[in-house]
Protein backbone atom coordinates (compact mmCIF):
# COMPACT_ATOMS: atom_id res chain seq x y z
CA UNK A 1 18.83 -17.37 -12.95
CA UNK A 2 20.28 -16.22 -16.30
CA UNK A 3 23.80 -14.75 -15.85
CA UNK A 4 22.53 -11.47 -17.51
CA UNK A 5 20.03 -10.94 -13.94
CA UNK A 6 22.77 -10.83 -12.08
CA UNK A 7 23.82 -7.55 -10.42
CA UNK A 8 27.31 -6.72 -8.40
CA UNK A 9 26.75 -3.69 -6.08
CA UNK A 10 30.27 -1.89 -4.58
CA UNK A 11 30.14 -0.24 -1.37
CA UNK A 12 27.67 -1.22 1.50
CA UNK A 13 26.60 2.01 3.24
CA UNK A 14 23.07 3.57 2.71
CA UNK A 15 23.22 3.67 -1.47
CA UNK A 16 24.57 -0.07 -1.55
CA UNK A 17 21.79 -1.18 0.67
CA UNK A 18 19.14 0.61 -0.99
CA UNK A 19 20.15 -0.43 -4.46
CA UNK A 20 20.75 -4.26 -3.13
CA UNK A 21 17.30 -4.68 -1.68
CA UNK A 22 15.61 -3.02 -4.97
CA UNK A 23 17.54 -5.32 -7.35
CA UNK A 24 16.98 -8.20 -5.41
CA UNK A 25 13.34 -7.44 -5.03
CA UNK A 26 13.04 -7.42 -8.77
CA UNK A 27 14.60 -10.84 -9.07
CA UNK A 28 17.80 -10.40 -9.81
CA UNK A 29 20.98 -12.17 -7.98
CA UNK A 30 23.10 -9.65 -6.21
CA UNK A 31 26.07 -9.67 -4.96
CA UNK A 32 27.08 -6.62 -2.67
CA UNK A 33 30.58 -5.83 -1.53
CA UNK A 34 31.94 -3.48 1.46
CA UNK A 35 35.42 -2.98 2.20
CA UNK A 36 35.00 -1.91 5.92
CA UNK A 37 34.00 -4.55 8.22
CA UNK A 38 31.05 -3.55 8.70
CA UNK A 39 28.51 -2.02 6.73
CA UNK A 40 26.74 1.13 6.68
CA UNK A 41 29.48 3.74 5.43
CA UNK A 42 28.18 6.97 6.87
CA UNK A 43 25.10 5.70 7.96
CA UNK A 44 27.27 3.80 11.07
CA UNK A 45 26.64 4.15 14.85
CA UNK A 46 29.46 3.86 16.93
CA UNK A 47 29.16 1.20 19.57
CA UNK A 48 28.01 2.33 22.96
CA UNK A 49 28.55 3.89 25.71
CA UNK A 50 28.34 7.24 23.07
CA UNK A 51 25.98 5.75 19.75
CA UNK A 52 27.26 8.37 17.92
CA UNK A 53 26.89 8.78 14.14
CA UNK A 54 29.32 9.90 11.27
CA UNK A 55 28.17 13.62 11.92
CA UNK A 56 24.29 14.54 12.83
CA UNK A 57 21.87 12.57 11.13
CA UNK A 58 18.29 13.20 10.17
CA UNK A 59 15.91 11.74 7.48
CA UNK A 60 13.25 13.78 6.28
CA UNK A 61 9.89 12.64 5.63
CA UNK A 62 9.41 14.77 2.12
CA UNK A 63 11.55 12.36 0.80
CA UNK A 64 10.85 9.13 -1.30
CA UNK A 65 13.01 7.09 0.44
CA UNK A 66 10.52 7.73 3.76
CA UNK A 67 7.46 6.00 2.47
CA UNK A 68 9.85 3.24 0.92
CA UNK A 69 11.54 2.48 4.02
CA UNK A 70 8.17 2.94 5.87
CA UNK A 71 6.40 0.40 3.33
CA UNK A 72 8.97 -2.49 3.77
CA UNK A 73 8.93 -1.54 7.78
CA UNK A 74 12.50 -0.80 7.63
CA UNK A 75 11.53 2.73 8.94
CA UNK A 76 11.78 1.41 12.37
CA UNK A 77 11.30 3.23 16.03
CA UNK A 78 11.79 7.26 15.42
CA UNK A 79 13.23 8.70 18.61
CA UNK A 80 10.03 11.80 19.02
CA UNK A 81 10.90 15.10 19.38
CA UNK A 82 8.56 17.59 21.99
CA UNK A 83 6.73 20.73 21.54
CA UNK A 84 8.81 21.76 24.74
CA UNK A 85 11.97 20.63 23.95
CA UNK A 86 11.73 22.20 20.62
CA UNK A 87 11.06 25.20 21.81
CA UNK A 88 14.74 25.49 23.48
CA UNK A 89 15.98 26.24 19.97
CA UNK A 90 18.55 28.88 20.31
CA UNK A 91 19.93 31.39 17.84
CA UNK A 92 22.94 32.92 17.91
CA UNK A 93 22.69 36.29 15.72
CA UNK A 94 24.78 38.84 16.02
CA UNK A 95 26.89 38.37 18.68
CA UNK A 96 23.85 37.11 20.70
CA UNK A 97 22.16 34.38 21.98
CA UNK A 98 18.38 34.51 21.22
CA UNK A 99 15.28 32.85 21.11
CA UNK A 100 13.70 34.02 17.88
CA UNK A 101 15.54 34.66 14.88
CA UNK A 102 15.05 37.65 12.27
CA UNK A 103 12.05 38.50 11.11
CA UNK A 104 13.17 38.49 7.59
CA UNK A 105 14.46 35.12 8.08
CA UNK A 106 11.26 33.27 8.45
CA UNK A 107 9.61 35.19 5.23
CA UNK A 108 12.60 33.56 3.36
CA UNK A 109 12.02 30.18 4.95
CA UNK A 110 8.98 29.99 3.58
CA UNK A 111 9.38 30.26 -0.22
CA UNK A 112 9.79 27.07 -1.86
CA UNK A 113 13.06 26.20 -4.03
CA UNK A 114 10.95 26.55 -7.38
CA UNK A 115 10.73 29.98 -6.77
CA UNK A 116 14.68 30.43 -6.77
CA UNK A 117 16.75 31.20 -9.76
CA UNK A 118 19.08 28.31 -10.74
CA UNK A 119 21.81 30.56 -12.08
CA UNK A 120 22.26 33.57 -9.09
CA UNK A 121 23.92 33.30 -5.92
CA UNK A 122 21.72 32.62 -2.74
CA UNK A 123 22.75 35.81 -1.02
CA UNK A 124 21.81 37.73 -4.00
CA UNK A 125 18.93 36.78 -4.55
CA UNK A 126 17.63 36.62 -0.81
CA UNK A 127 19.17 40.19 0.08
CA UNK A 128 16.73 41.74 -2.97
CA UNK A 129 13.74 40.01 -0.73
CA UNK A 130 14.00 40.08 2.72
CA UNK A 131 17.91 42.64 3.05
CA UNK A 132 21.47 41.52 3.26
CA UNK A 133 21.11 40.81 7.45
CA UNK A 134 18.13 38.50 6.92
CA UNK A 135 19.23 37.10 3.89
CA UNK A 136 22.97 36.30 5.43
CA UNK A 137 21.40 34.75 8.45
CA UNK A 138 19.37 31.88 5.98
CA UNK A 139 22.31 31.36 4.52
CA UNK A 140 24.35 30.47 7.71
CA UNK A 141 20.68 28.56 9.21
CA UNK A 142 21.02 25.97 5.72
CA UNK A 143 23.76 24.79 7.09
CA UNK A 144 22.12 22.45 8.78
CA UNK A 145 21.38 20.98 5.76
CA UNK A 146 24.39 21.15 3.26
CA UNK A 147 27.44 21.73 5.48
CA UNK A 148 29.19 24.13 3.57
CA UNK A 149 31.50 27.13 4.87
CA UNK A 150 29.73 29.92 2.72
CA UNK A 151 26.13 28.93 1.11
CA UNK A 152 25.50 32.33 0.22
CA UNK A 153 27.57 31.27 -2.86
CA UNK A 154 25.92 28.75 -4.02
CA UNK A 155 22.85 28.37 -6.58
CA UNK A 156 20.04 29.82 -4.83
CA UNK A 157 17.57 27.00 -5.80
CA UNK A 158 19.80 24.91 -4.53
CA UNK A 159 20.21 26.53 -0.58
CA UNK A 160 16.76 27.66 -0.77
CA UNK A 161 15.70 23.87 -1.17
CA UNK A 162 17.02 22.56 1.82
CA UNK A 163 16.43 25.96 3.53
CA UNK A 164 12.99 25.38 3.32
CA UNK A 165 12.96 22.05 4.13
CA UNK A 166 15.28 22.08 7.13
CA UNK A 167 13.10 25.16 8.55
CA UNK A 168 9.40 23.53 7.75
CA UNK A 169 6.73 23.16 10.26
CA UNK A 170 5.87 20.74 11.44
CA UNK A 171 9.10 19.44 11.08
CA UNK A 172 10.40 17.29 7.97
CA UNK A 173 13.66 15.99 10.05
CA UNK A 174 13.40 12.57 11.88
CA UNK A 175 15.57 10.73 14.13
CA UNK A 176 16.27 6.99 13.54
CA UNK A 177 16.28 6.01 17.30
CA UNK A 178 19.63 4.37 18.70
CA UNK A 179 20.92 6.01 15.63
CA UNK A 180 21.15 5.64 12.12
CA UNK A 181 22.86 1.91 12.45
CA UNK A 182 19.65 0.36 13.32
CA UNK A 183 18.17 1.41 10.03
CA UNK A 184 21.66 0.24 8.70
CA UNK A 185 21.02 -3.26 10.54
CA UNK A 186 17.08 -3.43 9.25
CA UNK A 187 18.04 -2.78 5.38
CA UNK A 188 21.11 -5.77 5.89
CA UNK A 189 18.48 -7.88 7.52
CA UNK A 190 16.33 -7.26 5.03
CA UNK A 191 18.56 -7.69 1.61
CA UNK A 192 19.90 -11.04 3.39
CA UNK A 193 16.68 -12.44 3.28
CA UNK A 194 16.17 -11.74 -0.25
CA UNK A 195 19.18 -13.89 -1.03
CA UNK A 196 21.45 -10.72 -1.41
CA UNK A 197 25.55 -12.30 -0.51
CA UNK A 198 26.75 -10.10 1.52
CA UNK A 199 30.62 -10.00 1.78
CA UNK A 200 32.35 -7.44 4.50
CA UNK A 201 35.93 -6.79 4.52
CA UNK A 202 36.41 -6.89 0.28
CA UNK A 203 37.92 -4.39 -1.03
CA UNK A 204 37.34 -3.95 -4.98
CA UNK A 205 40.35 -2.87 -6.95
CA UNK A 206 38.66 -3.55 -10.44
CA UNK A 207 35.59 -3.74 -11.90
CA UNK A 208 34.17 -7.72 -12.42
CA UNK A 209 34.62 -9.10 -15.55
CA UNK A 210 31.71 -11.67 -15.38
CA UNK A 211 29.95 -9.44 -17.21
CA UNK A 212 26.86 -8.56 -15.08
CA UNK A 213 25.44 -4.93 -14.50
CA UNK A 214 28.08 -2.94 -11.67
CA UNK A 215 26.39 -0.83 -9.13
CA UNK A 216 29.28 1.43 -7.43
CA UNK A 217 28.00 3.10 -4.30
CA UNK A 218 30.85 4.40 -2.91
CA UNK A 219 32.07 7.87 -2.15
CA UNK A 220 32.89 9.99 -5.79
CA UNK A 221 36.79 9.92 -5.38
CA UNK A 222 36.80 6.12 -4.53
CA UNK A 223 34.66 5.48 -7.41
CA UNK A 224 36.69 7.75 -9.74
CA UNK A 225 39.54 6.04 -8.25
CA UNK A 226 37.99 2.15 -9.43
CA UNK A 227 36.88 3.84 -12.35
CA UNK A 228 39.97 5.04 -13.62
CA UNK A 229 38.11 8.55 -14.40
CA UNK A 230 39.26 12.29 -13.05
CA UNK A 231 35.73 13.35 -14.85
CA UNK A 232 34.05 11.84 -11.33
CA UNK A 233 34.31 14.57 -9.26
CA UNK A 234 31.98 17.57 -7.72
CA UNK A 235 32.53 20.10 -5.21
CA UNK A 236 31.06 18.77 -1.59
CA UNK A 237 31.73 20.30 2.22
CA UNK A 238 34.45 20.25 4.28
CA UNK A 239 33.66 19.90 8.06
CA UNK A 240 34.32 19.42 11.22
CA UNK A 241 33.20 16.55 13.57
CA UNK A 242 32.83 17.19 17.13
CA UNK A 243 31.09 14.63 19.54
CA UNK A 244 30.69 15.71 23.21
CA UNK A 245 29.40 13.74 26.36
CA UNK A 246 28.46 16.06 29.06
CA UNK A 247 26.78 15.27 32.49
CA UNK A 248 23.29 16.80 32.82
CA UNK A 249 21.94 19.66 33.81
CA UNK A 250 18.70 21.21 33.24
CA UNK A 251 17.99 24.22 31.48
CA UNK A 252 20.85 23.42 28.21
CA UNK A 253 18.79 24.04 24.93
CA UNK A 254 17.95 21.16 22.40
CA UNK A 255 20.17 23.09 19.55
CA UNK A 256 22.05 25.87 19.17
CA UNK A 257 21.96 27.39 15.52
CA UNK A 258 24.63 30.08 14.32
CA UNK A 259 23.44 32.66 12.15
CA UNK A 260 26.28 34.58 11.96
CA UNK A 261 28.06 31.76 10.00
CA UNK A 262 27.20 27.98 9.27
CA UNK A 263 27.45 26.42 12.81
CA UNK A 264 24.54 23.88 14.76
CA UNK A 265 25.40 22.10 17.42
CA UNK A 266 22.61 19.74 18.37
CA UNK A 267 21.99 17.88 21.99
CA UNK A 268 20.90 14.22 20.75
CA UNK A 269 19.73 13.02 23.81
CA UNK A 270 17.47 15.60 23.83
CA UNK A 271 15.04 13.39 21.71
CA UNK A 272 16.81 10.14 22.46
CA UNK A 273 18.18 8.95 25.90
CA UNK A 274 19.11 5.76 25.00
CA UNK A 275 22.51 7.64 22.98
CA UNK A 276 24.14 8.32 25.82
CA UNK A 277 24.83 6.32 30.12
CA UNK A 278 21.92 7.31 32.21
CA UNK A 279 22.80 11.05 33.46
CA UNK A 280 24.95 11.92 30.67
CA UNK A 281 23.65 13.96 27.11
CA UNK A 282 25.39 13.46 23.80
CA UNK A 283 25.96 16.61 21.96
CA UNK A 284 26.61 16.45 18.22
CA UNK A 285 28.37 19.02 15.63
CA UNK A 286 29.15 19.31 12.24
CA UNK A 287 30.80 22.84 11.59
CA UNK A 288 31.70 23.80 7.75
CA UNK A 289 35.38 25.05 7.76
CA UNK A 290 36.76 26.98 4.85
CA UNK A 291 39.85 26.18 2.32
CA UNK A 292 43.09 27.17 4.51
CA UNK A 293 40.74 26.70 8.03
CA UNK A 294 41.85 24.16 10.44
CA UNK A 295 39.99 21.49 12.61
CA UNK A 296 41.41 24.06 15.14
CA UNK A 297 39.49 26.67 13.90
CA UNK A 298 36.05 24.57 13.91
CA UNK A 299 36.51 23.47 17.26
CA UNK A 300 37.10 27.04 18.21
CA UNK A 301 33.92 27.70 16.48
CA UNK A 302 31.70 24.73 18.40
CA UNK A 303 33.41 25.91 21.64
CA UNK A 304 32.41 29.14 21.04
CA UNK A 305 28.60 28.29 20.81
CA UNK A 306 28.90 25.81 23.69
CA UNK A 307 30.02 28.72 25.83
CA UNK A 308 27.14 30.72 25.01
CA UNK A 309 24.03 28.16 25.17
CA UNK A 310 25.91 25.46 27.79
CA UNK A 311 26.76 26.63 31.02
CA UNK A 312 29.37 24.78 32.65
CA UNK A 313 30.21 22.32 30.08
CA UNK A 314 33.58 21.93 29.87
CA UNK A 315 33.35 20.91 34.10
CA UNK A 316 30.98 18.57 32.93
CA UNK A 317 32.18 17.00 30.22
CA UNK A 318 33.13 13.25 30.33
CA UNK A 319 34.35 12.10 26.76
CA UNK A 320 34.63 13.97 23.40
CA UNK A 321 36.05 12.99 19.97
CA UNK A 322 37.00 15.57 17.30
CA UNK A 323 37.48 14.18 13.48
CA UNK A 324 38.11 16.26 9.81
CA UNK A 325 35.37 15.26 7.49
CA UNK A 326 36.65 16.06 3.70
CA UNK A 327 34.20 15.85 0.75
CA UNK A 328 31.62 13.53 2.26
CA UNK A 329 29.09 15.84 2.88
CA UNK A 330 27.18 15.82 -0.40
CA UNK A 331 27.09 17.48 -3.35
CA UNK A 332 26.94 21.21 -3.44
CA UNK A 333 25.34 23.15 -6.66
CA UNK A 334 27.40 26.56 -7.49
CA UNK A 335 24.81 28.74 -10.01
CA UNK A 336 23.91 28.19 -13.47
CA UNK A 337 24.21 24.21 -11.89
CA UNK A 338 21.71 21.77 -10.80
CA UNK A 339 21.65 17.78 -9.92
CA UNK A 340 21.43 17.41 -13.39
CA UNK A 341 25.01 18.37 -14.20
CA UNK A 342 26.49 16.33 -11.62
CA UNK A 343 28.57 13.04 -12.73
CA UNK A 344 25.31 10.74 -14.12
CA UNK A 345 24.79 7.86 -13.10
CA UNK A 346 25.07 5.65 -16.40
CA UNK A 347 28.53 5.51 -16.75
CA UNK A 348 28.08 2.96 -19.90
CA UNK A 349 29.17 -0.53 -20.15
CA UNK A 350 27.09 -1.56 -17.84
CA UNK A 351 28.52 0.37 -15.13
CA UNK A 352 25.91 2.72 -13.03
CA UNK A 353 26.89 5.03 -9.82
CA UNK A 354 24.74 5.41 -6.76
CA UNK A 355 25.77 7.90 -4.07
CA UNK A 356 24.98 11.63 -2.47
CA UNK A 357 27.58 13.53 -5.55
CA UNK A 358 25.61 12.25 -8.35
CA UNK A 359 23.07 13.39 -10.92
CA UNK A 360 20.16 12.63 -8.68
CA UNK A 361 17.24 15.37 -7.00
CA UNK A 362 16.68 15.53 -3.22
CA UNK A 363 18.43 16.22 -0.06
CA UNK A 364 21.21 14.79 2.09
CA UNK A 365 20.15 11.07 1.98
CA UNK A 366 17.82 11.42 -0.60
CA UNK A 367 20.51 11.34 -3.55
CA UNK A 368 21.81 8.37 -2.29
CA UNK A 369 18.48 6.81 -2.58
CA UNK A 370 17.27 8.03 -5.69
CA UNK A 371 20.63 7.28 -7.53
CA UNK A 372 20.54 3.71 -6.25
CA UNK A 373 16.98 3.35 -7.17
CA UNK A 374 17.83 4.32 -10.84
CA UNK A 375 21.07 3.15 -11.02
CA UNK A 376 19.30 -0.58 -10.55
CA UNK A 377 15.91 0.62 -12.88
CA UNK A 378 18.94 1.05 -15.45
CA UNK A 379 20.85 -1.96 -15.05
CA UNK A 380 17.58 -4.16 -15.21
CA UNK A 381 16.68 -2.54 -18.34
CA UNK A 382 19.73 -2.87 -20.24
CA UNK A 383 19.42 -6.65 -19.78
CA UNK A 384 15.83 -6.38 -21.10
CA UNK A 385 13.92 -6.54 -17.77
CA UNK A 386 12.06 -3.67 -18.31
CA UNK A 387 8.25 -4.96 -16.59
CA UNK A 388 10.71 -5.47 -13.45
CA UNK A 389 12.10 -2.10 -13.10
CA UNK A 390 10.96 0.90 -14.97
CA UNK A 391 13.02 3.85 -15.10
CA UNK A 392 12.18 6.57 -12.77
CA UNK A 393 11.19 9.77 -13.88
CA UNK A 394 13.03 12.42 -12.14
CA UNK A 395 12.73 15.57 -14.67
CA UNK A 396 10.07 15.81 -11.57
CA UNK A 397 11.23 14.56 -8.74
């Protein structure tokens, strides 16, 4: 293999993976580093008895990366998700627990993100269509899918997007069952066999000199950190983590959704057992805090929903974890902003970025997958493999 196929990928988790098995597919020889142990960055399941992941995870089959996971079979088991157990969806709206949210809030669930201005705010532009109380209670229900304290700020294309989207029936959000490790495990598997080296536990100070393309999927600060660039840097959420193991009792809802202000606390198990012991549920949050909030404060929040929708809990809880998630949540678009404006992903020299804070379309895990996808379409070209790897068009993805 000439030295000019070969490609170095930083960072192992969901972006490294993606862009080691494309570039490897396309001949080239990769190399893929991971500082951690063990791969899989955000995408990691704790080991048992709780397989808990980095925060709630979903995958949504609107995506690209669904049908190319499904092709290679890396898709794997999804844990299903009933009529019935859907229907014990619970909103909390002002100051009550209920089973059907505003009216106004399902006419705005249903307009599609084209139909939202790039350059006003989300509760602006909502309150005109459906009134302020509607239009706040979207807001807070898109939290599911962008994990940020006030989304009513930001570029209405860009909440109504994933508004849509996290709202759509039938549903567009999956679970990977025994969590999202197992996909983790399958794409590993799967870049392995395509000759990919694989090396855990090395950490990259400085960018290889050999003078191969550099993928570097790693989070935006650690990459502006490698770098050497400030310019690498976008505004993402702030959250809280809060993992809860409680013994079971019928009647507790599948997920609780606060419409009052970003909050959704989710019970797991609900779709699949195998998460938590036998007689035991696994209840996941993610809560947005604000600038000057504590993990105090989103723990007060979580509490406060479990109170509402989870009798008896804290009698029958058996283990829970609480963690402070800074700026790994994804990029967030303020208005007159779009994916486009993010850091790109050509950095020059041969140097590409993959990741969920670059210039790439799509939701949660979908940036990750898109930007790896192009990063390696772009590093194949520059060494003249274009009939390999052609550049993806995403002025309409």
């Amino acid at each position: 293999m000439p030295k000019n196929r070969t490609i170095t990928i930083i960072g192992g988790g969901f972006a490294g993976l993606t862009a080691a098995v494309t570039a490897a597919e396309a001949g080239a020889e990769v190399t893929l580093y991971e500082s951690h142990h063990s791969l899989g960055g955000r995408a990691r399941t704790a080991d048992g008895p709780y397989l808990t992941n980095e925060g709630p995870h979903a995958i949504y089959d609107g995506g690209p990366h669904w049908t190319w996971l499904k092709q290679r079979g890396l898709l794997g088991e999804l844990a299903p998700l009933h009529t019935l157990d859907a229907a014990r969806l619970r909103f909390h709206h002002r100051g009550a627990l209920r089973r059907m949210p505003p009216l106004g809030f399902l006419r705005q669930t249903f307009r599609k993100a084209e139909q939202a201005p790039v350059d006003v705010d989300f509760l602006t532009w909502a309150t005109g269509l459906v009134g302020e109380s509607a239009a706040r209670a979207a807001a807070a229900y898109s939290g599911v899918a962008l994990f940020h304290h006030d989304p009513g700020a930001l570029s209405a294309r860009f909440v109504q997007e994933r508004l849509h989207r996290a709202a759509s029936v039938p549903a567009e959000a999956h679970f990977i069952k025994g969590g999202w490790g197992r996909l983790i495990d399958r794409m590993a598997a799967r870049a392995r066999e395509l000759g990919v080296r694989i090396e855990t536990s090395s950490r990259i100070d400085t960018l290889p000199t050999d003078g191969g393309p550099v993928v570097v999927a790693t989070a935006l600060a650690s990459a502006a950190r490698l770098l050497d660039d400030p310019s690498l840097s976008w505004e993402s959420g702030r959250t809280v983590l809060f993992d809860l193991a409680l013994r079971t009792r019928k009647g507790d809802p599948f997920a609780l959704s606060d419409l009052d202000a970003p909050g959704w606390v989710e019970r797991f198990t609900t779709q699949d057992p195998t998460l938590a012991p036998a007689g035991e549920q696994l209840i996941q949050a993610q809560l947005p805090i604000a600038p000057g909030e504590s993990k105090a404060d989103g723990v007060a929040h979580a509490e406060r929903l479990l109170d509402l929708g989870f009798a008896g809990w804290r009698e029958r809880t058996v283990w829970r974890r609480e963690a402070v998630s800074n700026g790994r949540t994804g990029a967030v678009d303020r208005p007159g902003t779009t994916w486009r404006d993010r850091p790109a992903i050509d950095r020059g020299d041969g140097v590409y970025l993959a990741g969920d804070q670059v210039a790439a379309p799509g939701v949660l895990a979908e940036v990750s997958f898109t930007s790896a996808v192009e990063a390696v379409s772009l590093a194949l070209r520059a060494t003249r493999g274009t009939r390999e790897a052609q550049p993806l068009d995403l002025k309409h993805a």
